[in-house]
N, C-alpha and C. Protein backbone atom coordinates (compact mmCIF):
# COMPACT_ATOMS: atom_id res chain seq x y z
N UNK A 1 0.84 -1.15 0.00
CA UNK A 1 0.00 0.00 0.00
C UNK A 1 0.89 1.23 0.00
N UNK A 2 0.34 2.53 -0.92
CA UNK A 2 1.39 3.20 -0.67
C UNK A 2 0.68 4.57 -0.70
N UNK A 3 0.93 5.55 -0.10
CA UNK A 3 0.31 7.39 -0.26
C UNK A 3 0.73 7.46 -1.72
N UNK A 4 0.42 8.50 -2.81
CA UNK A 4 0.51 8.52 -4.13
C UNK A 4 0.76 10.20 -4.42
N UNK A 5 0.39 10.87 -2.95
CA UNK A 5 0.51 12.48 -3.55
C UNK A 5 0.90 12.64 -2.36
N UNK A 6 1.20 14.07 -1.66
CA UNK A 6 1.68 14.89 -0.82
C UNK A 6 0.01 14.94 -0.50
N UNK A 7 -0.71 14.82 1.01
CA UNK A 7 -1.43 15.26 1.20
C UNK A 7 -1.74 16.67 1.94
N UNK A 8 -2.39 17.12 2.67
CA UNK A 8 -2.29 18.48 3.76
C UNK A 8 -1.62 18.41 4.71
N UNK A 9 -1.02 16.86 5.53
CA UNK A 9 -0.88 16.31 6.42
C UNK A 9 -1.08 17.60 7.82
N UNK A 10 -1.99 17.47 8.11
CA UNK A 10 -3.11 18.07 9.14
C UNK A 10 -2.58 17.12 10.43
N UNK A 11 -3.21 17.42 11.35
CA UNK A 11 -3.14 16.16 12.63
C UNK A 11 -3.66 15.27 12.49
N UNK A 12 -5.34 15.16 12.02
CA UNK A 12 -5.89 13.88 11.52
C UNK A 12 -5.03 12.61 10.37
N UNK A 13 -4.50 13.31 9.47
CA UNK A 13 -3.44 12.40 8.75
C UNK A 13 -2.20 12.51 9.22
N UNK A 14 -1.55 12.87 9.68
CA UNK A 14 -0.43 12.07 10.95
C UNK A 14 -0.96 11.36 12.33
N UNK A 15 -1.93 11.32 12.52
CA UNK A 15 -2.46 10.42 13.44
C UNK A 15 -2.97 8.86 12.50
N UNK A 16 -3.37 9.36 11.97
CA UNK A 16 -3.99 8.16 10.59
C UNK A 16 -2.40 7.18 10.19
N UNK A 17 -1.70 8.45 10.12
CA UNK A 17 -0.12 7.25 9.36
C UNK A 17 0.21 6.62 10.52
N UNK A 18 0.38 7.50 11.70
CA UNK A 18 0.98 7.11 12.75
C UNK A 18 0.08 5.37 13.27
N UNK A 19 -1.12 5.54 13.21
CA UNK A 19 -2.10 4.41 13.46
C UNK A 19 -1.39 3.17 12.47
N UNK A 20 -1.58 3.48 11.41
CA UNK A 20 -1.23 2.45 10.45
C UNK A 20 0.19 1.81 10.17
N UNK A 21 1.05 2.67 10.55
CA UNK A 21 2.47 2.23 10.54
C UNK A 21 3.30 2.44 11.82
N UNK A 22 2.81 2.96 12.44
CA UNK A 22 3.80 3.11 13.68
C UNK A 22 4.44 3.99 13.56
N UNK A 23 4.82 4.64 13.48
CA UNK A 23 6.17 5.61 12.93
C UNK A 23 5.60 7.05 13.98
N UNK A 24 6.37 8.01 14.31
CA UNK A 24 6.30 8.44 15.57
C UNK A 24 5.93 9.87 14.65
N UNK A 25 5.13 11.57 14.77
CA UNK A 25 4.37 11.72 14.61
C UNK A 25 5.36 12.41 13.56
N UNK A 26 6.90 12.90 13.95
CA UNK A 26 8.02 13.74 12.84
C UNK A 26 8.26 12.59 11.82
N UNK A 27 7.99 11.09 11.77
CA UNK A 27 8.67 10.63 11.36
C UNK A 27 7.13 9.82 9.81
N UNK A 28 5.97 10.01 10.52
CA UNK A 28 5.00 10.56 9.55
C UNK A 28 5.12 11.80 9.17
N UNK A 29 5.25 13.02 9.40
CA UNK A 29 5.48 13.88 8.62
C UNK A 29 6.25 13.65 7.21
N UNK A 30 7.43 13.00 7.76
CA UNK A 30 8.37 13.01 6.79
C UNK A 30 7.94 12.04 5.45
N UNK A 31 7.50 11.40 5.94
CA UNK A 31 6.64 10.22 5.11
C UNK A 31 5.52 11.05 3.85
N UNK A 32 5.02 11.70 5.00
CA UNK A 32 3.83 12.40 3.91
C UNK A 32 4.39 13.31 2.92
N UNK A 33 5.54 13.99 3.38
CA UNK A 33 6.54 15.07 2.66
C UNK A 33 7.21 14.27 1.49
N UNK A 34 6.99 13.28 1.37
CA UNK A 34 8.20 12.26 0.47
C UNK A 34 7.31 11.65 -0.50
N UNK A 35 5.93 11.82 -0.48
CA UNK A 35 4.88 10.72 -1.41
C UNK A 35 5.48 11.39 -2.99
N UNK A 36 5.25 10.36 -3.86
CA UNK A 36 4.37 8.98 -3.78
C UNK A 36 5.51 7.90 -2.91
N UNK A 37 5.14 7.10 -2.00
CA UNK A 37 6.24 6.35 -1.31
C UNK A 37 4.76 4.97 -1.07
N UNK A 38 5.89 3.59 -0.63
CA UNK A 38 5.07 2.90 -0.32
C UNK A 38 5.25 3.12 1.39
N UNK A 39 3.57 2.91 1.96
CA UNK A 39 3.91 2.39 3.61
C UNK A 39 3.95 1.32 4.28
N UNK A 40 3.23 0.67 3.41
CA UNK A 40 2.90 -1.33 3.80
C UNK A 40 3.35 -1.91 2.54
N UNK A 41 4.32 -2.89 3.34
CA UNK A 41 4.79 -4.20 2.18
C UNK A 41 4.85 -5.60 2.63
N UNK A 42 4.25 -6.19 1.69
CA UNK A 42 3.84 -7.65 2.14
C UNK A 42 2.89 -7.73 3.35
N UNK A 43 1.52 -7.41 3.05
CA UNK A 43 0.94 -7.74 4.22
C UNK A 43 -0.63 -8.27 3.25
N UNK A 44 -1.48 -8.77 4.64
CA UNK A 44 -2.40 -9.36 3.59
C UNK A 44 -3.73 -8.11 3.13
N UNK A 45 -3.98 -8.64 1.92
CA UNK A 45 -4.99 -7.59 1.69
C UNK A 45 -5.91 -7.11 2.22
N UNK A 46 -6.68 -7.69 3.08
CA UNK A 46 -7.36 -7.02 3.92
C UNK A 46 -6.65 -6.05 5.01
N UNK A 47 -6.20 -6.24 5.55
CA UNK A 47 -4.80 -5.35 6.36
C UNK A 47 -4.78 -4.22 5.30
N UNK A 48 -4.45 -4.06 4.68
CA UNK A 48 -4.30 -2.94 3.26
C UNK A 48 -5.29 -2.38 3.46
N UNK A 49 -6.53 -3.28 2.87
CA UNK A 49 -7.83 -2.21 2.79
C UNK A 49 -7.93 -1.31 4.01
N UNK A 50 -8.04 -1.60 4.92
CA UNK A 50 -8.47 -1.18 6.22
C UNK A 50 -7.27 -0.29 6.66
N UNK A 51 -5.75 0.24 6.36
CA UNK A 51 -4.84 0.56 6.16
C UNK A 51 -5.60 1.91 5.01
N UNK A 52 -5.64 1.68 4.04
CA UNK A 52 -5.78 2.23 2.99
C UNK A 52 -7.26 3.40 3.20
N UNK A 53 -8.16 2.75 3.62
CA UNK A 53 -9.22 3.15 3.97
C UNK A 53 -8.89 4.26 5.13
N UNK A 54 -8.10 3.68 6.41
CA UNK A 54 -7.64 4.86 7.71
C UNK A 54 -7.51 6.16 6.90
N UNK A 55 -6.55 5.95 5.94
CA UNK A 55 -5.68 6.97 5.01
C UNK A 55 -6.25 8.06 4.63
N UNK A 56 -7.44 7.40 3.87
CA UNK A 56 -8.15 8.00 2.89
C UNK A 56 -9.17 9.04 3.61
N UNK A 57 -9.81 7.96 4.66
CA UNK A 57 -10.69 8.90 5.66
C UNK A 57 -9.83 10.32 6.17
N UNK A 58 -8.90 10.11 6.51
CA UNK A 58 -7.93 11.41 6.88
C UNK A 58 -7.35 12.38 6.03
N UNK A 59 -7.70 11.54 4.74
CA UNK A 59 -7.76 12.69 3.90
C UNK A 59 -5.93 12.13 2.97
N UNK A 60 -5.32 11.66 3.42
CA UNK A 60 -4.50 11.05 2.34
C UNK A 60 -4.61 10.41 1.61
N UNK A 61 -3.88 11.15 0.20
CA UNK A 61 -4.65 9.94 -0.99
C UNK A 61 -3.45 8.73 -0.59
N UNK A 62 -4.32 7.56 -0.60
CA UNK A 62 -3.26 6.06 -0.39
C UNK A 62 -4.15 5.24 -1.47
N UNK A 63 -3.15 4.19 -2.30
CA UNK A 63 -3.74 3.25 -3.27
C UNK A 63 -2.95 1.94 -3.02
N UNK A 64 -3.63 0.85 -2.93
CA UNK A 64 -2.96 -0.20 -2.75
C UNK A 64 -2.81 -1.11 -4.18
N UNK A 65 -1.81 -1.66 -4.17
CA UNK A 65 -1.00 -2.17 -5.48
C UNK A 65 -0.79 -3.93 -5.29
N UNK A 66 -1.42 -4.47 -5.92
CA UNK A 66 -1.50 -5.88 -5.42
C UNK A 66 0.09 -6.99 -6.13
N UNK A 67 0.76 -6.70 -5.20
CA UNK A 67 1.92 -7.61 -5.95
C UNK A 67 2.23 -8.69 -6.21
N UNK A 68 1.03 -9.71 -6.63
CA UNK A 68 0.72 -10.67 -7.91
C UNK A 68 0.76 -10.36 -8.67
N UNK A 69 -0.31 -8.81 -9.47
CA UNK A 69 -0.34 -8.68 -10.93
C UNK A 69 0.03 -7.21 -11.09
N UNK A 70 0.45 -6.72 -9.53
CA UNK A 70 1.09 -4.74 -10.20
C UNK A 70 -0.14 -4.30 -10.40
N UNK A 71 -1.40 -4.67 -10.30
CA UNK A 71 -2.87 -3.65 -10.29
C UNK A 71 -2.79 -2.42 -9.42
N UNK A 72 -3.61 -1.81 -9.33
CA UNK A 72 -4.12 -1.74 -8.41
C UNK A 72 -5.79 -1.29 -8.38
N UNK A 73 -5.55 -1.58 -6.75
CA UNK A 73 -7.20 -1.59 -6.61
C UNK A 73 -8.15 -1.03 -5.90
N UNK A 74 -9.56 -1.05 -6.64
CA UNK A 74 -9.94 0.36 -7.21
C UNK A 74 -10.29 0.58 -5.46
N UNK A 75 -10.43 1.76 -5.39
CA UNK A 75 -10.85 2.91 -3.76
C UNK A 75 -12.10 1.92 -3.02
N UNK A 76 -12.84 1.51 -3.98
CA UNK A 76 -14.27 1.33 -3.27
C UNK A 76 -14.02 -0.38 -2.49
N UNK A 77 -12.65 -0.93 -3.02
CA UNK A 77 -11.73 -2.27 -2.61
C UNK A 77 -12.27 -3.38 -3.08
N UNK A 78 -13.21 -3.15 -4.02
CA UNK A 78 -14.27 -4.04 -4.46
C UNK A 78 -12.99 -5.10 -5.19
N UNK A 79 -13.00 -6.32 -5.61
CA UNK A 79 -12.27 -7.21 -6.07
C UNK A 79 -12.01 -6.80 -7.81
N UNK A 80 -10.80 -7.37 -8.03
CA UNK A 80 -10.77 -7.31 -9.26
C UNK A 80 -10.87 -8.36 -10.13
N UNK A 81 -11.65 -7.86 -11.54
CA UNK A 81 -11.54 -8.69 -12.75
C UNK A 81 -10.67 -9.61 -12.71
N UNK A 82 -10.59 -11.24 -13.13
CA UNK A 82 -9.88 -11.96 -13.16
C UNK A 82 -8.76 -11.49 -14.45
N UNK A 83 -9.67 -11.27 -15.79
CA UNK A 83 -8.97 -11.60 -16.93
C UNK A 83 -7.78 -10.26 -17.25
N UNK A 84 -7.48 -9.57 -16.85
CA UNK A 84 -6.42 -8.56 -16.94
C UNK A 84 -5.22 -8.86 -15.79
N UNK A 85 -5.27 -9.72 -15.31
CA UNK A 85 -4.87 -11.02 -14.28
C UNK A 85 -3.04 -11.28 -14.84
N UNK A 86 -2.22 -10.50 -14.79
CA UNK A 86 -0.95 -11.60 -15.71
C UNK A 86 0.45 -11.35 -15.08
N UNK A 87 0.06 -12.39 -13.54
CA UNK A 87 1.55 -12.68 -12.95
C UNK A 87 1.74 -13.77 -13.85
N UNK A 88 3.67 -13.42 -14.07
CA UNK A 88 4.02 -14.35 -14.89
C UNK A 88 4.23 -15.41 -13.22
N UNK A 89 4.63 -15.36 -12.34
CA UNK A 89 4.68 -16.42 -11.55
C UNK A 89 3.50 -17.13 -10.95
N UNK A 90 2.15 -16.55 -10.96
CA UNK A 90 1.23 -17.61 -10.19
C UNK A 90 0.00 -17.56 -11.04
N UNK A 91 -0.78 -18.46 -10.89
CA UNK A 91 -2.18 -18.59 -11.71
C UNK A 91 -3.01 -17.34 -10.71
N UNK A 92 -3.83 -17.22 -12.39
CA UNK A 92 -5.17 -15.99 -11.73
C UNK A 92 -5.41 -16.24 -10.36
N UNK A 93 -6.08 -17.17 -10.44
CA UNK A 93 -6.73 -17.59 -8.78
C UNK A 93 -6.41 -17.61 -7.72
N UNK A 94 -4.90 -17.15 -8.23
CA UNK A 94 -3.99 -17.23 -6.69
C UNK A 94 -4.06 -15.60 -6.08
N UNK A 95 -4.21 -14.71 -7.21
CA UNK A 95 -4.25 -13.21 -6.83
C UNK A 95 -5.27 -13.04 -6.15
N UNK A 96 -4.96 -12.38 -4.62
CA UNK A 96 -5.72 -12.13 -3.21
C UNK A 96 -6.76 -10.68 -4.21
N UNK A 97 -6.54 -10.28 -5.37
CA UNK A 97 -7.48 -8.89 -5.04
C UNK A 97 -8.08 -9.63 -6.72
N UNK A 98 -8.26 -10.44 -6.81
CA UNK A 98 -9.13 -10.29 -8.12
C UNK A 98 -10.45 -11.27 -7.44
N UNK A 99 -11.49 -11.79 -8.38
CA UNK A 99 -12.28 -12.08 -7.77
C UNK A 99 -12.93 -13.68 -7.99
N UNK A 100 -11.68 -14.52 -8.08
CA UNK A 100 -11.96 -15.84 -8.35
C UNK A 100 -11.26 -16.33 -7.04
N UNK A 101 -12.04 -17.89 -6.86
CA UNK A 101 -11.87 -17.96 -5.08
C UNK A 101 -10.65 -19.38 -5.14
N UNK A 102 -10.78 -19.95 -5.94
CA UNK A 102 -10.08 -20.53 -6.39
C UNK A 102 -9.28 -21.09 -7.75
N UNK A 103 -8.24 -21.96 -7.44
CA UNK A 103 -8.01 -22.75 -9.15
C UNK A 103 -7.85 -24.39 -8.78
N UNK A 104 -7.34 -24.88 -10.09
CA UNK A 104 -7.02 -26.05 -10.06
C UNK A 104 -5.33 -26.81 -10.41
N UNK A 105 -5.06 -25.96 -9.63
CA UNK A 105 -3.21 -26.27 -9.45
C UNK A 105 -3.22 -27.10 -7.99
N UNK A 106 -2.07 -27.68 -8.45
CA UNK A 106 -1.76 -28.77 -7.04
C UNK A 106 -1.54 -28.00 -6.16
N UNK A 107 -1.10 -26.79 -5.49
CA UNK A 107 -1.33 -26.41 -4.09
C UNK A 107 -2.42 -26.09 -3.96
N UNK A 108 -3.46 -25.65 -4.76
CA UNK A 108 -4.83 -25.00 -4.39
C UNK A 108 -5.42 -26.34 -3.99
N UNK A 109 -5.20 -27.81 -4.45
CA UNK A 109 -5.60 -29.09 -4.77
C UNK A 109 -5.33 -29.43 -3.46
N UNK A 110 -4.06 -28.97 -2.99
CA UNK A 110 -3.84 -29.84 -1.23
C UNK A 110 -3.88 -29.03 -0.26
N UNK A 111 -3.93 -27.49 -0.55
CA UNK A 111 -3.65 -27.42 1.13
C UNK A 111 -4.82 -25.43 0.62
N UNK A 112 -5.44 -25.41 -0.28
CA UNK A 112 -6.97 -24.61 -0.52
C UNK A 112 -5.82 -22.89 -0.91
N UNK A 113 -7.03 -22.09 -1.51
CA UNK A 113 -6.22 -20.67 -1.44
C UNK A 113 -6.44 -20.07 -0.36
N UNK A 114 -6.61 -20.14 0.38
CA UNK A 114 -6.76 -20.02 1.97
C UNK A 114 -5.20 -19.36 2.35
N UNK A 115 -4.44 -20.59 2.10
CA UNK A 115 -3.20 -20.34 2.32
C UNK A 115 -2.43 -19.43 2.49
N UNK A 116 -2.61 -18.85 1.11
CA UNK A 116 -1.96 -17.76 0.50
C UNK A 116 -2.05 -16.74 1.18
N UNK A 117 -0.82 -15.80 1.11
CA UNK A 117 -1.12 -14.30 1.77
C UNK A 117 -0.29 -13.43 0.73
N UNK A 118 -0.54 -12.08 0.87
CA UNK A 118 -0.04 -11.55 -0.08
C UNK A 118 1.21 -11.05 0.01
């Protein structure tokens, strides 16, 4: 997930970064002063949304970028289209933000997409 512009950063959005990343209230400043930057990496998508969402409510623009297929996805977090889908390393079904629940590859076969995190 990452901020994409310089927002107003007000107190409400340094309290918002500070919530979501930890980072102490100069050290969100600096963060917001530096966009487009990422703030969350490798975490699971829902974590993001709800991350992404803090953001937004406070008034920072934040967009999260799903690193299976480099999308990203859309504000309202609604799932994405399968067929514009093209990690060269994993099948559609494996991408946490598109909107197929499964596939038929041998890990989905033994141990479900459950598994997976992003």
């Amino acid at each position: 997930m990452h901020v994409t512009e310089p927002g107003k950063g007000g107190q409400e959005a340094l309290q918002a970064v500070r919530a979501v990343t930890g980072l102490s209230l100069w050290r969100g400043r600096l963060l917001l002063d530096r966009a487009p930057v990422t703030v969350l990496e490798e975490v699971p998508l829902d974590r993001a949304r709800l991350a992404a969402r803090r953001l937004q409510d406070a008034g920072v623009p934040a967009a999260i970028s799903c690193t299976w297929c480099d999308r990203t996805v859309p504000r309202d977090g609604k799932l994405l289209d399968p067929d514009p889908c093209a990690s060269r390393f994993w099948p559609t079904a494996h991408c946490q933000a598109n909107c197929l629940a499964s596939c038929d590859c041998e890990f989905c076969s033994a141990y479900g997409p459950t598994a997976l995190t992003l």
